[in-house]
Protein backbone atom coordinates (compact mmCIF):
# COMPACT_ATOMS: atom_id res chain seq x y z
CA UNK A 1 107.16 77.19 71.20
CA UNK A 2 103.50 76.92 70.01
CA UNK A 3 100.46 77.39 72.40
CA UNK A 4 98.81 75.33 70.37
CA UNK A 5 96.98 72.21 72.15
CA UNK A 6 99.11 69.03 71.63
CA UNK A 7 95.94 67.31 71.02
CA UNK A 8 95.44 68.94 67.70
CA UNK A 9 99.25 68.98 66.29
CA UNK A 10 98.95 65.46 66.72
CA UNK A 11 95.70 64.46 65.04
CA UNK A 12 95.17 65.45 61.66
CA UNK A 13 91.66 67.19 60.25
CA UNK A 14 88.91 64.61 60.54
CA UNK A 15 86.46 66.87 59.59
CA UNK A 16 84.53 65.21 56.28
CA UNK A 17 82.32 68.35 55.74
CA UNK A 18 82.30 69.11 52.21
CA UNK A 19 82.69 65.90 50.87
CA UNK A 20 80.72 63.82 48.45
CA UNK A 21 80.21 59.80 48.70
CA UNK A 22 79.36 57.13 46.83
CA UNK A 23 77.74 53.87 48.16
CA UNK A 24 76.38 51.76 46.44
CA UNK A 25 74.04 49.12 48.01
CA UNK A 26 72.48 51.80 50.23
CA UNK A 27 68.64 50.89 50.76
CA UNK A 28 69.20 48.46 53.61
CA UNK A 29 71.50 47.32 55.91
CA UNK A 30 75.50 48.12 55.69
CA UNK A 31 75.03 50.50 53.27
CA UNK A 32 72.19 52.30 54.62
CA UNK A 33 74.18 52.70 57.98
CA UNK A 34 77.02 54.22 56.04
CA UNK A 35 75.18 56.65 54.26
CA UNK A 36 73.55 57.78 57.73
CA UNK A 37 77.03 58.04 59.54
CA UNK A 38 78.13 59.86 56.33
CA UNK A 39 75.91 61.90 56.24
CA UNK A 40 75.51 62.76 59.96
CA UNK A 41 79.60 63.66 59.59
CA UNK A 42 78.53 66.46 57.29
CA UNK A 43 79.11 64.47 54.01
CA UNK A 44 76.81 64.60 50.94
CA UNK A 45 75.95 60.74 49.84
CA UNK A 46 74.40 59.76 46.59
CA UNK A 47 72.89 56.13 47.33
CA UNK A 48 72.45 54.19 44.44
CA UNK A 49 70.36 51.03 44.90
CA UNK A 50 67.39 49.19 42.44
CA UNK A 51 65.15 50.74 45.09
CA UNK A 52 66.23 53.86 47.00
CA UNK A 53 63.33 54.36 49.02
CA UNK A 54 64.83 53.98 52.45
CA UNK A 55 67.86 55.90 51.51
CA UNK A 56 65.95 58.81 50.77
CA UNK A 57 63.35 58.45 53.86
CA UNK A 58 66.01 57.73 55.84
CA UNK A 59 68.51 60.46 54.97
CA UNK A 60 65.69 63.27 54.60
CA UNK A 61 64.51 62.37 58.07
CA UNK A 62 68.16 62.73 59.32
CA UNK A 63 69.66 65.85 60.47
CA UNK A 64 72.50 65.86 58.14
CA UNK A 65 74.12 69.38 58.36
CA UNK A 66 71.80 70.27 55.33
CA UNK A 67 74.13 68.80 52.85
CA UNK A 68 72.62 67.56 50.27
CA UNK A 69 71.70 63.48 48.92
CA UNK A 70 70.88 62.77 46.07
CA UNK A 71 69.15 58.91 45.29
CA UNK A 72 70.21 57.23 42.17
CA UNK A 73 68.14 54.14 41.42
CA UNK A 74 69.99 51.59 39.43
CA UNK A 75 70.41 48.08 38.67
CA UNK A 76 74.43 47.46 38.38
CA UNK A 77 74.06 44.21 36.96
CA UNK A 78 72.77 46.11 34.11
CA UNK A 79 74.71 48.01 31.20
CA UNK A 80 72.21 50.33 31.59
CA UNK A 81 71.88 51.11 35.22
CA UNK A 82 75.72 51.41 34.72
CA UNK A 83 75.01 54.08 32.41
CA UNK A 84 72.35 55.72 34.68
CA UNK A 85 75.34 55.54 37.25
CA UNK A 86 77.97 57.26 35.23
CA UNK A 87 74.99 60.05 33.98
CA UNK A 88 74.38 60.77 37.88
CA UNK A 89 77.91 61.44 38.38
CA UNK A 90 78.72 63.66 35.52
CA UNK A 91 75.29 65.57 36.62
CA UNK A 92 75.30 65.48 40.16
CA UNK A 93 79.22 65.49 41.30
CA UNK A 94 82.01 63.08 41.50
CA UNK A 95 82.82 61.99 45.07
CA UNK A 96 86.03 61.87 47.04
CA UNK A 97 84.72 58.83 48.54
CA UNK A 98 83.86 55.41 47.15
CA UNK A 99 81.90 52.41 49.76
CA UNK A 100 81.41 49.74 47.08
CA UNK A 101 78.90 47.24 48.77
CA UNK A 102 76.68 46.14 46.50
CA UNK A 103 75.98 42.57 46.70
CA UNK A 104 72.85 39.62 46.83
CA UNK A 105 74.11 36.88 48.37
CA UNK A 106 73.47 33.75 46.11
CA UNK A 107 69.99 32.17 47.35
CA UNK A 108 71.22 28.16 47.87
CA UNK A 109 74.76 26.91 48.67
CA UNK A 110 76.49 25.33 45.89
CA UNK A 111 79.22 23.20 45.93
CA UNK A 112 82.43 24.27 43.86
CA UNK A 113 82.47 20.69 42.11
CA UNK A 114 78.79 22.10 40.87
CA UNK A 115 78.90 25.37 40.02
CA UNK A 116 79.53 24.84 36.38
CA UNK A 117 76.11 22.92 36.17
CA UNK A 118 74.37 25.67 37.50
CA UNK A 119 72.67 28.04 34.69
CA UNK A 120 71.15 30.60 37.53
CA UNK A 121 73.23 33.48 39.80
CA UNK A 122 76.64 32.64 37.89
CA UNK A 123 80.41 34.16 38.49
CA UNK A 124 79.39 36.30 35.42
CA UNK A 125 76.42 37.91 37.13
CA UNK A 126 77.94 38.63 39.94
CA UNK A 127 81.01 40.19 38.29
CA UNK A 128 78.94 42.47 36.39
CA UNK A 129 77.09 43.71 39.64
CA UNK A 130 79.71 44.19 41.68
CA UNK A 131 83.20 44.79 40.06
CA UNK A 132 82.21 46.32 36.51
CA UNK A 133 80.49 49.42 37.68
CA UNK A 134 83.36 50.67 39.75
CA UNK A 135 85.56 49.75 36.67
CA UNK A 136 83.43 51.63 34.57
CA UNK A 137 83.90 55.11 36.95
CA UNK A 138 87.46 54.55 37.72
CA UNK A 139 88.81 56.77 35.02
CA UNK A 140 86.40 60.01 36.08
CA UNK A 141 86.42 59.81 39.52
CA UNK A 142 90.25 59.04 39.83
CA UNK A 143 90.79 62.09 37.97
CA UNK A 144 88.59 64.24 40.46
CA UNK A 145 89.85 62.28 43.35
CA UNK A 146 93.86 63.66 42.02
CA UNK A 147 92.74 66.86 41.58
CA UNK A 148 91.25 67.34 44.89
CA UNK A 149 94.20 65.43 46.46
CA UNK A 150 91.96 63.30 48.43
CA UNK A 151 90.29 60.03 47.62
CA UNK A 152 88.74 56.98 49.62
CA UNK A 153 88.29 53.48 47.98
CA UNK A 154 86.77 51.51 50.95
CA UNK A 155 85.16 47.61 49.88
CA UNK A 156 83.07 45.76 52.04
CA UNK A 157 83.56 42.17 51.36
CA UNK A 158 83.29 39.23 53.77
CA UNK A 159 84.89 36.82 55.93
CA UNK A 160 83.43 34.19 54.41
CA UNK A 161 85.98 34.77 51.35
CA UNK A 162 88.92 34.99 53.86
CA UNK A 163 88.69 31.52 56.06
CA UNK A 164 86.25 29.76 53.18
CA UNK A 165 83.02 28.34 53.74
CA UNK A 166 80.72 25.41 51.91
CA UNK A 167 79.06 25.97 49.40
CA UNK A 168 79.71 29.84 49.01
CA UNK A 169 82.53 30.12 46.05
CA UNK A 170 81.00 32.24 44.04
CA UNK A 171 80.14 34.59 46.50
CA UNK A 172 83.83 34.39 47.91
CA UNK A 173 85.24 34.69 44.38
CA UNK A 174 83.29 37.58 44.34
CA UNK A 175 84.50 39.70 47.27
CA UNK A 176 87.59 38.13 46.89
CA UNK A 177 88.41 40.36 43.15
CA UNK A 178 86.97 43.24 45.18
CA UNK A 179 89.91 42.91 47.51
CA UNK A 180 92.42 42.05 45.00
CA UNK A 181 90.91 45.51 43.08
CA UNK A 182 91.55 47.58 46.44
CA UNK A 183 95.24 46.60 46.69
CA UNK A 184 96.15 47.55 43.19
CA UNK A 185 94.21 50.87 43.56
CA UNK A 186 96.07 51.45 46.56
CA UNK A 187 99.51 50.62 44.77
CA UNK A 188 98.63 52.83 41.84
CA UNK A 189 97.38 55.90 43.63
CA UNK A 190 99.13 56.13 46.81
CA UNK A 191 101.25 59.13 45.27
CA UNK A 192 98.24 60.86 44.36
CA UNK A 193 96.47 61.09 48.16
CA UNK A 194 93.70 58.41 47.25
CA UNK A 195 93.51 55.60 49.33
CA UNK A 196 92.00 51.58 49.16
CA UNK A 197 90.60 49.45 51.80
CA UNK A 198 88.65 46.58 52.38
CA UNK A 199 86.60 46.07 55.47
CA UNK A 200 85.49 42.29 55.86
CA UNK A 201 82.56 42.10 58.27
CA UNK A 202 81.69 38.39 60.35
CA UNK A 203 77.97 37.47 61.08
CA UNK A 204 76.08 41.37 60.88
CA UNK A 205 72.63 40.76 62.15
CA UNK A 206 71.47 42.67 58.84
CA UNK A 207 67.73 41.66 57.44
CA UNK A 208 68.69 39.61 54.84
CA UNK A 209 70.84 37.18 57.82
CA UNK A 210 67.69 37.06 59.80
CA UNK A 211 65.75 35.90 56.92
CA UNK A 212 68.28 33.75 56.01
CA UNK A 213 68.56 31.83 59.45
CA UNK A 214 66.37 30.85 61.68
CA UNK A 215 66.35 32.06 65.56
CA UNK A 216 68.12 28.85 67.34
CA UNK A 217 70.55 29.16 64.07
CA UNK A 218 71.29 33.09 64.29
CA UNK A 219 72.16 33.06 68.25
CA UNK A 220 74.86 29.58 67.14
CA UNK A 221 76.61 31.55 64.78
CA UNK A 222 76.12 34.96 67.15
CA UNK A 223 78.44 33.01 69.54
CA UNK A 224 80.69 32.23 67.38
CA UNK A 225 83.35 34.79 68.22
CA UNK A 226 85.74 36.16 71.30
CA UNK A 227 83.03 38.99 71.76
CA UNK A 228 79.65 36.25 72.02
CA UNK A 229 77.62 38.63 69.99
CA UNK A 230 76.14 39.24 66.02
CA UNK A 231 77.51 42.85 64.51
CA UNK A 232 75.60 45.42 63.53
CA UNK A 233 75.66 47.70 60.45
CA UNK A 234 76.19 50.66 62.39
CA UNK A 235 79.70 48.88 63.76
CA UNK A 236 80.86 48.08 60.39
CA UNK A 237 79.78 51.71 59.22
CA UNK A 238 82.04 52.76 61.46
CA UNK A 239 85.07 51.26 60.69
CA UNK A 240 84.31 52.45 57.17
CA UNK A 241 83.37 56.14 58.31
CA UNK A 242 87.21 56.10 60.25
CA UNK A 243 88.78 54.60 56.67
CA UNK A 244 87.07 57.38 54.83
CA UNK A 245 88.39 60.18 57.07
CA UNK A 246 91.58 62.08 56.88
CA UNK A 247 92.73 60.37 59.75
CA UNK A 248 93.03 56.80 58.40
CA UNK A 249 95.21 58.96 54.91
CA UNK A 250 98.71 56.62 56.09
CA UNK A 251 96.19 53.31 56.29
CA UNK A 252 96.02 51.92 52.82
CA UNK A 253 96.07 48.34 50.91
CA UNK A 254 94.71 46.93 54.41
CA UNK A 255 91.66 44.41 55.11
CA UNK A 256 90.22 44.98 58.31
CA UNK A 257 88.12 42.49 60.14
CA UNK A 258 84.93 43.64 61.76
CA UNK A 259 84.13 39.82 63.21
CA UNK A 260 84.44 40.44 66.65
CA UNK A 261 87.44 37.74 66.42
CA UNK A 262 85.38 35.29 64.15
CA UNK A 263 89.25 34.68 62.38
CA UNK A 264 90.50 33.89 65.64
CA UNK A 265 90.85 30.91 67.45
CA UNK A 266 88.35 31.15 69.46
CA UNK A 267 87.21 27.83 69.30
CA UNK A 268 90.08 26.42 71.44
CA UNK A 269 89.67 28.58 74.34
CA UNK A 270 88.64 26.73 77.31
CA UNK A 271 84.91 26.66 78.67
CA UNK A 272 84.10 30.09 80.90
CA UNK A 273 83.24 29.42 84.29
């Protein structure tokens, strides 16, 4: 018989010290929160964004165990900022964890029955900024990610391309291939420690959403859920930050809502006193 707390045979290590992370949209909002958490959990993040100003202002202020960050600025939709990606890695480190977020929501709604008229912000585009650069470092950093016999895949895509919403299909076709590209990788790699997830976040009062909608507008949709209240990045970075630790290693091929029960049906509930 062991003396050994029961609290610790039962949880595994949750200790991320050590590791290295990718996100990529990490100047502002979601991604920036990640890197923060990430970082604050001991982890060494290399932000990659067209402008990694805040990332770096942000993480140097931090007291991040003195791990080191390291700011890769890069346009995605770009052959070239792909390259400047993959030149990073091979430089700098390839990391046990992957947050793909990258993504600029397209600037007017557009109507499915109209998209093909439209010359500007295309499927294309938006494929070549969000899925191709992670296809383009599969290969190197699956083969670091086996050797180490730990990997993280986590997605952040968006409730929008679960329930559907006017106006937004390329955007949902969008997130919707990143999800469809987290499942296989889970399939595939399971065997090999590396897990894939996709968290799918509901209003997140982020900057962009605040520029998008106006007050009266933003506190409509803020109600809009079982919990009466916007997100913020810090509670999505969260539920990424628990999907990146060994604790979530038997969680894998799953999307999780962070809506605050946006999918449910809240609309039917009966007024509250």
């Amino acid at each position: 018989m062991t003396n050994e707390p029961l609290s610790s045979r039962l949880l595994p290590e949750s200790n991320l010290k050590g590791k290295i992370a990718l996100v990529s949209g990490a100047s502002q909002g979601i991604g920036l929160a990640v890197s923060k958490l990430l970082a604050a959990q001991g982890v060494s993040v290399m932000g990659v964004a067209r402008d990694t100003t805040q990332f770096s202002d942000a993480l140097n202020a931090s007291e991040s165990h003195s791990n080191q960050h390291y700011a890769c600025n890069a346009d995605l939709s770009s052959a070239k900022g792909r390259q400047q990606l993959k030149a990073a890695l091979l430089d700098w480190g390839y990391p046990h964890i992957v947050v793909a977020n990258v993504y600029a929501r397209q600037k007017n709604h557009t109507l499915a029955s109209d998209v093909s008229t439209q010359q500007t912000n295309t499927y294309a585009d938006g494929y070549e900024e969000n899925i191709q650069y992670l296809l383009d470092i599969l290969p190197e950093v699956l083969a670091f990610q086996r050797s180490q016999k730990f990997g993280r895949w986590i997605a952040v895509s968006s409730l929008v391309a679960e329930i559907g919403s006017p106006g937004q299909s390329r955007y949902s076709m969008i997130k919707a291939s990143l999800t469809a590209l987290m499942k296989t990788l889970a399939v595939e790699e399971g065997k090999h420690y590396i897990t894939a997830n996709t968290v799918v976040p509901g209003l997140i009062e982020t900057a962009g959403v605040k520029a998008r909608y106006a007050g009266s507008r933003l506190d409509a949709l803020a109600q809009m859920n079982v919990v009466g209240r916007a997100g913020t990045p810090m509670d999505v970075a969260h539920a990424i930050a628990f999907l990146a630790s060994p604790m979530a290693g038997y969680i894998t091929g799953v999307s999780l809502p962070v809506c605050g029960g946006m999918d449910l049906g809240w609309s039917l509930q009966s007024p509250t006193p």
